[in-house]
Protein backbone atom coordinates (compact mmCIF):
# COMPACT_ATOMS: atom_id res chain seq x y z
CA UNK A 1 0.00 0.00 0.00
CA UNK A 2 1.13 3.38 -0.73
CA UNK A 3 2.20 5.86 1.39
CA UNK A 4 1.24 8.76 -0.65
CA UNK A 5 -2.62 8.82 0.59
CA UNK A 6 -1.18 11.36 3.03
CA UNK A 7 -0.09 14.26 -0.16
CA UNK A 8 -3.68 13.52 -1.78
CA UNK A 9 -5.36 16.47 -2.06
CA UNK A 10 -9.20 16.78 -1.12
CA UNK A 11 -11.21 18.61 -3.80
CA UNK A 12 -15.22 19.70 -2.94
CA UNK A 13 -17.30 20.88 -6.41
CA UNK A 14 -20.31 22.67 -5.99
CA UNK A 15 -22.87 24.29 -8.25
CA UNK A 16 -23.46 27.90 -7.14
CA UNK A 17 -25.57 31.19 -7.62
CA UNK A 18 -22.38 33.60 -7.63
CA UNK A 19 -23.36 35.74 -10.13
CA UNK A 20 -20.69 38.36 -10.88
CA UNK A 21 -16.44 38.60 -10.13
CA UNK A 22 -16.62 40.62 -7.30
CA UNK A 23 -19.17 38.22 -5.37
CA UNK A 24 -16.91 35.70 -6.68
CA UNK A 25 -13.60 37.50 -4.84
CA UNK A 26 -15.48 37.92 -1.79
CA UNK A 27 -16.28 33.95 -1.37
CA UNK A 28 -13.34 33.18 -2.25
CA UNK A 29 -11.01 35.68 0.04
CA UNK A 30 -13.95 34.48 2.55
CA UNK A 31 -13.61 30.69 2.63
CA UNK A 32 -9.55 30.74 2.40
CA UNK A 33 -9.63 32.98 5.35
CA UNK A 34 -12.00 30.38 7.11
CA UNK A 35 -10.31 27.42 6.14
CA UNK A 36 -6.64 28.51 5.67
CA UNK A 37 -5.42 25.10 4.11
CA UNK A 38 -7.93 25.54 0.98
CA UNK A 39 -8.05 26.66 -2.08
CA UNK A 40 -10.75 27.76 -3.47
CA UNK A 41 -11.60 28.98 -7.46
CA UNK A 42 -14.87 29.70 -9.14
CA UNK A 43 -15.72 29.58 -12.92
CA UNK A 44 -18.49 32.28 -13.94
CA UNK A 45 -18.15 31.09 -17.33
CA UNK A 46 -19.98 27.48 -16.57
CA UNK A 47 -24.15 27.64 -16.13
CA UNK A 48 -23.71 26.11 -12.95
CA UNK A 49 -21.09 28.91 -11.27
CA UNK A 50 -18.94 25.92 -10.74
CA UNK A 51 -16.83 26.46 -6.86
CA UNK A 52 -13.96 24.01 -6.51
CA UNK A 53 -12.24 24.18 -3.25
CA UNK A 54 -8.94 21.89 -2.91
CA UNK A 55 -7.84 21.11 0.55
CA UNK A 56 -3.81 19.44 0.58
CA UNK A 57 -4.24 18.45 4.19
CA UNK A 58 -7.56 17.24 5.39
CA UNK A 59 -11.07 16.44 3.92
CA UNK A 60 -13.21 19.52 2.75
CA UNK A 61 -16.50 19.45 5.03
CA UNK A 62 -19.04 20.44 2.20
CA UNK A 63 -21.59 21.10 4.54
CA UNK A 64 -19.55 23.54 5.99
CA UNK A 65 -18.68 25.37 3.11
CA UNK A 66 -22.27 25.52 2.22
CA UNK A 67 -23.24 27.28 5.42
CA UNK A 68 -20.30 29.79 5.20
CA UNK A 69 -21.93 30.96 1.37
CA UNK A 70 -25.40 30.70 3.01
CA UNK A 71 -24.45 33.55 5.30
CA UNK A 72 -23.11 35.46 3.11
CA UNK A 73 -26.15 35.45 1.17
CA UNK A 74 -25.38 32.87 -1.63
CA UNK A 75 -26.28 29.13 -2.37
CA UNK A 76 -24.74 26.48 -3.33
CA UNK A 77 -25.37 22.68 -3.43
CA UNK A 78 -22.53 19.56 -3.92
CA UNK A 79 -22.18 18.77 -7.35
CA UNK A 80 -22.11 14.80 -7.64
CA UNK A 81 -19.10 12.98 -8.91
CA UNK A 82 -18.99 12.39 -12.99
């Protein structure tokens, strides 16, 4: 078995309402301020607003990440694996 489970990075996709780049900045200075060991990057150019948030050294808690946007007044739901 390997040992390189540990340098796996975590990656979270959701489908969001972020609707313009500055919303987009805001979310994303937001949630790498709230969880310093993610990344996070948002395409405005995909119909579903597509958030990605990476994490290089634990598990991304979705639901968490969910309720952060929630209160600050956007949505956004787990996009399923494809």
């Amino acid at each position: 078995m390997s040992q390189a489970v540990h340098s796996q990075m975590m990656v979270e996709v959701f489908k969001t309402n972020i609707d313009n780049k500055e919303k987009a900045e805001l979310m994303i200075r937001e949630i790498q301020k709230e969880f310093v060991n993610c990344r996070a990057t948002i395409d405005l150019e995909d119909c579903d607003r597509v958030l990605v948030v990476r994490s290089l050294t634990e598990g991304v808690d979705s639901s968490e990440i969910i309720e952060l946007l929630f209160q600050l007044g956007c949505k956004a739901e787990v996009l399923p694996d494809f």
